[in-house]
C-alpha atoms as a PDB file:
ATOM      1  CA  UNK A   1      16.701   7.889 -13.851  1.00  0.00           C
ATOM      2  CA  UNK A   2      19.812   7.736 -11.651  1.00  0.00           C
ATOM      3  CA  UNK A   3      21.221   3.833 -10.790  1.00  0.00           C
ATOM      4  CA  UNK A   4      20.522   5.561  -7.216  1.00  0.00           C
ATOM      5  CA  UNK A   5      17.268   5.606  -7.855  1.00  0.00           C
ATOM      6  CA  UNK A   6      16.682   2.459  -9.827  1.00  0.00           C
ATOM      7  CA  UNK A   7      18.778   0.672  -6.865  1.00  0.00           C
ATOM      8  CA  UNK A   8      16.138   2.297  -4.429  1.00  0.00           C
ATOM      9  CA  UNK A   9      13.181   0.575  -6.467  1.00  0.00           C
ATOM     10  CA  UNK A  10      14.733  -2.442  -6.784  1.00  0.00           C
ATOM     11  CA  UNK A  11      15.477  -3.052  -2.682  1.00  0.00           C
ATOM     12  CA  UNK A  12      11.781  -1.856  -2.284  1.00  0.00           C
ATOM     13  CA  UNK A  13      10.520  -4.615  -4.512  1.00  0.00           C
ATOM     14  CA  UNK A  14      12.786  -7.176  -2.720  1.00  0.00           C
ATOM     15  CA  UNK A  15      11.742  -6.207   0.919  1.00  0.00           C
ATOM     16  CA  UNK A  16       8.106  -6.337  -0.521  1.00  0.00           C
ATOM     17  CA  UNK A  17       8.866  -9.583  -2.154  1.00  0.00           C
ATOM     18  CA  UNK A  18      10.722 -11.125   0.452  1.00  0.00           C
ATOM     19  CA  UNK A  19       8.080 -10.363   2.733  1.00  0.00           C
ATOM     20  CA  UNK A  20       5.299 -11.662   1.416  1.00  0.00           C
ATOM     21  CA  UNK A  21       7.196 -15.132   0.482  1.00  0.00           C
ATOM     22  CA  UNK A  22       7.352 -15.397   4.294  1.00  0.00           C
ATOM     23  CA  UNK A  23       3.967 -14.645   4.751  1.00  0.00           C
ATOM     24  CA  UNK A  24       3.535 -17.382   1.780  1.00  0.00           C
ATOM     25  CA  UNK A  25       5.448 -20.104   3.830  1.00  0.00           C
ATOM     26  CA  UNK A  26       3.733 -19.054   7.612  1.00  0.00           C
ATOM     27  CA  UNK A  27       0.469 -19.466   5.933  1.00  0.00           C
ATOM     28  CA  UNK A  28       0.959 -22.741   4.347  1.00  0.00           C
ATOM     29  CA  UNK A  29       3.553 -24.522   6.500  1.00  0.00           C
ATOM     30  CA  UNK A  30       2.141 -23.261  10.309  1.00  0.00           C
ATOM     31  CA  UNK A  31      -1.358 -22.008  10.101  1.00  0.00           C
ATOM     32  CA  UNK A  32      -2.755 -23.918   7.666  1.00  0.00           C
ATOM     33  CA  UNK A  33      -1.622 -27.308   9.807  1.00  0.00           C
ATOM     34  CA  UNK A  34      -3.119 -25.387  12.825  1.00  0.00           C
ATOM     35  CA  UNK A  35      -6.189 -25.145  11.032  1.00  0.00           C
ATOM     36  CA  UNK A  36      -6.630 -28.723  10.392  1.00  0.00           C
ATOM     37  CA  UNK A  37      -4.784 -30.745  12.514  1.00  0.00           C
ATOM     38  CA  UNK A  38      -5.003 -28.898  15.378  1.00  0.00           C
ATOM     39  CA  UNK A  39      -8.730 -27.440  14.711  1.00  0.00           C
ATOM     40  CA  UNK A  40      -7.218 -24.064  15.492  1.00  0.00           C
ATOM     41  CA  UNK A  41      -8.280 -21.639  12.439  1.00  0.00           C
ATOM     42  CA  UNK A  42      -7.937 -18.495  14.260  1.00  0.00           C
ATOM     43  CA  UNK A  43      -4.209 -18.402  12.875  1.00  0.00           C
ATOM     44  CA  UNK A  44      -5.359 -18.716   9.360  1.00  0.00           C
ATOM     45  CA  UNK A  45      -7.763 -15.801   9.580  1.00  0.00           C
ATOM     46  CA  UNK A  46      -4.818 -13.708  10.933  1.00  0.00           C
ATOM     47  CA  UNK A  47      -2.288 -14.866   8.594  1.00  0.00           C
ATOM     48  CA  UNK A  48      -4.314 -14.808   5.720  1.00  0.00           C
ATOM     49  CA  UNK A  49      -5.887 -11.442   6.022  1.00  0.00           C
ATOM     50  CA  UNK A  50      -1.605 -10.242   6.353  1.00  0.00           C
ATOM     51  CA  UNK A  51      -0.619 -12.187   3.409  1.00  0.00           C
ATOM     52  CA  UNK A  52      -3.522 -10.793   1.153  1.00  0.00           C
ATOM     53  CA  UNK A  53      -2.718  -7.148   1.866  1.00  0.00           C
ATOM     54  CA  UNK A  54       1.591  -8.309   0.865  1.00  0.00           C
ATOM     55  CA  UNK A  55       0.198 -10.185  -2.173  1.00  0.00           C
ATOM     56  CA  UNK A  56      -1.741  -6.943  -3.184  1.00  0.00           C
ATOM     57  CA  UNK A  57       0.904  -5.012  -2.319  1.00  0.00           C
ATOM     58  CA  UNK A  58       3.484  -7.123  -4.457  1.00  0.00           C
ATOM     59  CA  UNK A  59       1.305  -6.744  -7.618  1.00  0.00           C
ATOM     60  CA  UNK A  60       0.405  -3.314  -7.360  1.00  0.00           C
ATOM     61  CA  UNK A  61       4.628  -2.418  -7.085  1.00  0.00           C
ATOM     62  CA  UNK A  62       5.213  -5.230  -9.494  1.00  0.00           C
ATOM     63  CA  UNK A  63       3.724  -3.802 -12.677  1.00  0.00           C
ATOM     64  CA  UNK A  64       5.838   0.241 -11.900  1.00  0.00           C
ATOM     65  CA  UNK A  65       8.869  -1.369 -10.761  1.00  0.00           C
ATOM     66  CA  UNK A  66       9.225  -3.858 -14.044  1.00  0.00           C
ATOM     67  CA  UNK A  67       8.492  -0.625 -16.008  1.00  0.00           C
ATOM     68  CA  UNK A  68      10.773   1.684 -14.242  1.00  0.00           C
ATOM     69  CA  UNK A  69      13.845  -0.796 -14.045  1.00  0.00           C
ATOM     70  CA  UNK A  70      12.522  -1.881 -18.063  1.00  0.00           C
ATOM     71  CA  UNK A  71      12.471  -5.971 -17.472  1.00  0.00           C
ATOM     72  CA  UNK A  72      11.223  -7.663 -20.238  1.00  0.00           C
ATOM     73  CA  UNK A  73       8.106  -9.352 -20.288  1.00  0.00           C
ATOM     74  CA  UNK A  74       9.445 -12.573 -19.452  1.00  0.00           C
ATOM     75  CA  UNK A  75      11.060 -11.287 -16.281  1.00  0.00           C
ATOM     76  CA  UNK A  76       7.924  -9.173 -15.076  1.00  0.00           C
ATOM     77  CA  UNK A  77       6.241 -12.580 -16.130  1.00  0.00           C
ATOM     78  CA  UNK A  78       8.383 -14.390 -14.374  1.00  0.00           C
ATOM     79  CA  UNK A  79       7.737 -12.446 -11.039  1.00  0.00           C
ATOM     80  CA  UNK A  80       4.083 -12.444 -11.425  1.00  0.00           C
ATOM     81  CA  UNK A  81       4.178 -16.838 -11.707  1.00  0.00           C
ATOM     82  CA  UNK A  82       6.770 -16.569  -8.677  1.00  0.00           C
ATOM     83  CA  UNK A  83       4.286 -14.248  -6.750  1.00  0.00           C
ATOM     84  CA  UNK A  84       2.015 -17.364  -6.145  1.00  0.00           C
ATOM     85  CA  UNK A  85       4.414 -19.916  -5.621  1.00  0.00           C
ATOM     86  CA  UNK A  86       5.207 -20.899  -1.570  1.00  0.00           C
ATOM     87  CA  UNK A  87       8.949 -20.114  -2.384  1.00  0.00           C
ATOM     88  CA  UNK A  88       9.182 -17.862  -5.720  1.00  0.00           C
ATOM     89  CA  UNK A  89       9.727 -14.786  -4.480  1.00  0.00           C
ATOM     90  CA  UNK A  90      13.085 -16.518  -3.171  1.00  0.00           C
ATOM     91  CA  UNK A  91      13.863 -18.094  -6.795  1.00  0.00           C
ATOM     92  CA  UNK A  92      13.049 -14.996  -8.227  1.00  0.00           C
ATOM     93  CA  UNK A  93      14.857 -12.945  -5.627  1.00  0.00           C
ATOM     94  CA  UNK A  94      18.093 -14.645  -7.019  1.00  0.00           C
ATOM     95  CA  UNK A  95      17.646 -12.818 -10.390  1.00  0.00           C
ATOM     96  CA  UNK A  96      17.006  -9.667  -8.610  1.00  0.00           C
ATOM     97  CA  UNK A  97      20.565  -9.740  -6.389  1.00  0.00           C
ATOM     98  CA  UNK A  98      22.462 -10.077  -9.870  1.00  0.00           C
ATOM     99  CA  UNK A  99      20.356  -6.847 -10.986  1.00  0.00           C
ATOM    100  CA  UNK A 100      21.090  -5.217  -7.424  1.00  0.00           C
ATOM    101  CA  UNK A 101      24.778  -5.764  -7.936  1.00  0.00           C
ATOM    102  CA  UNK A 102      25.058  -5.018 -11.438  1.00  0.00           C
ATOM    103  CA  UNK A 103      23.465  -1.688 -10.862  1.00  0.00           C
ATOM    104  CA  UNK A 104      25.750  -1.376  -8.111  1.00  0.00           C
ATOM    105  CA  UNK A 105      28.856  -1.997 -10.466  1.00  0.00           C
ATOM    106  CA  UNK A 106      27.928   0.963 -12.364  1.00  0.00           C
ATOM    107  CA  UNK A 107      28.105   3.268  -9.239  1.00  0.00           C
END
């Protein structure tokens, strides 16, 4: 495999990760207080239905992309505990801007 290629995988992985951290924070931090305070849970419905297709998304590219860019299992590990955390895909998305410019390096 090509660093273009593995470079490829890896920004897919981050957009996909990236995205549904955001969906992660909308969900807990703005419809979730709509829901409750508010008595609006309409938002939730909407939100939640988006961030369950991202989170499904996320693990189903999680498990090729760790094999195809060979992480350890600590780092794939890693990304699966950050998958459920309101802001580990953005910790984890740290360690995956190192890899990005590392692979870059070797261009």
């Amino acid at each position: 495999m090509t660093n273009e290629e593995r470079l490829a995988i890896l920004k897919r992985f981050r957009i996909i990760s990236l995205t549904e951290g955001v969906s992660m924070l909308i969900l807990v931090f703005i419809a979730m207080p709509l829901k409750w305070i508010f008595e609006l849970p309409a938002m939730v419905t909407y939100v939640g239905w988006i961030h369950g297709i991202l989170f499904i998304l996320y693990i189903l590219v999680l498990f090729p992309t760790s094999r195809k860019l060979r992480w350890t299992f600590r780092n794939a590990l890693f990304a699966l505990i950050a998958s459920v955390l309101p802001f580990g895909p953005f910790l984890f998305d740290r360690k995956l801007r190192k890899q990005e410019a590392l692979i870059e390096d070797r261009n």
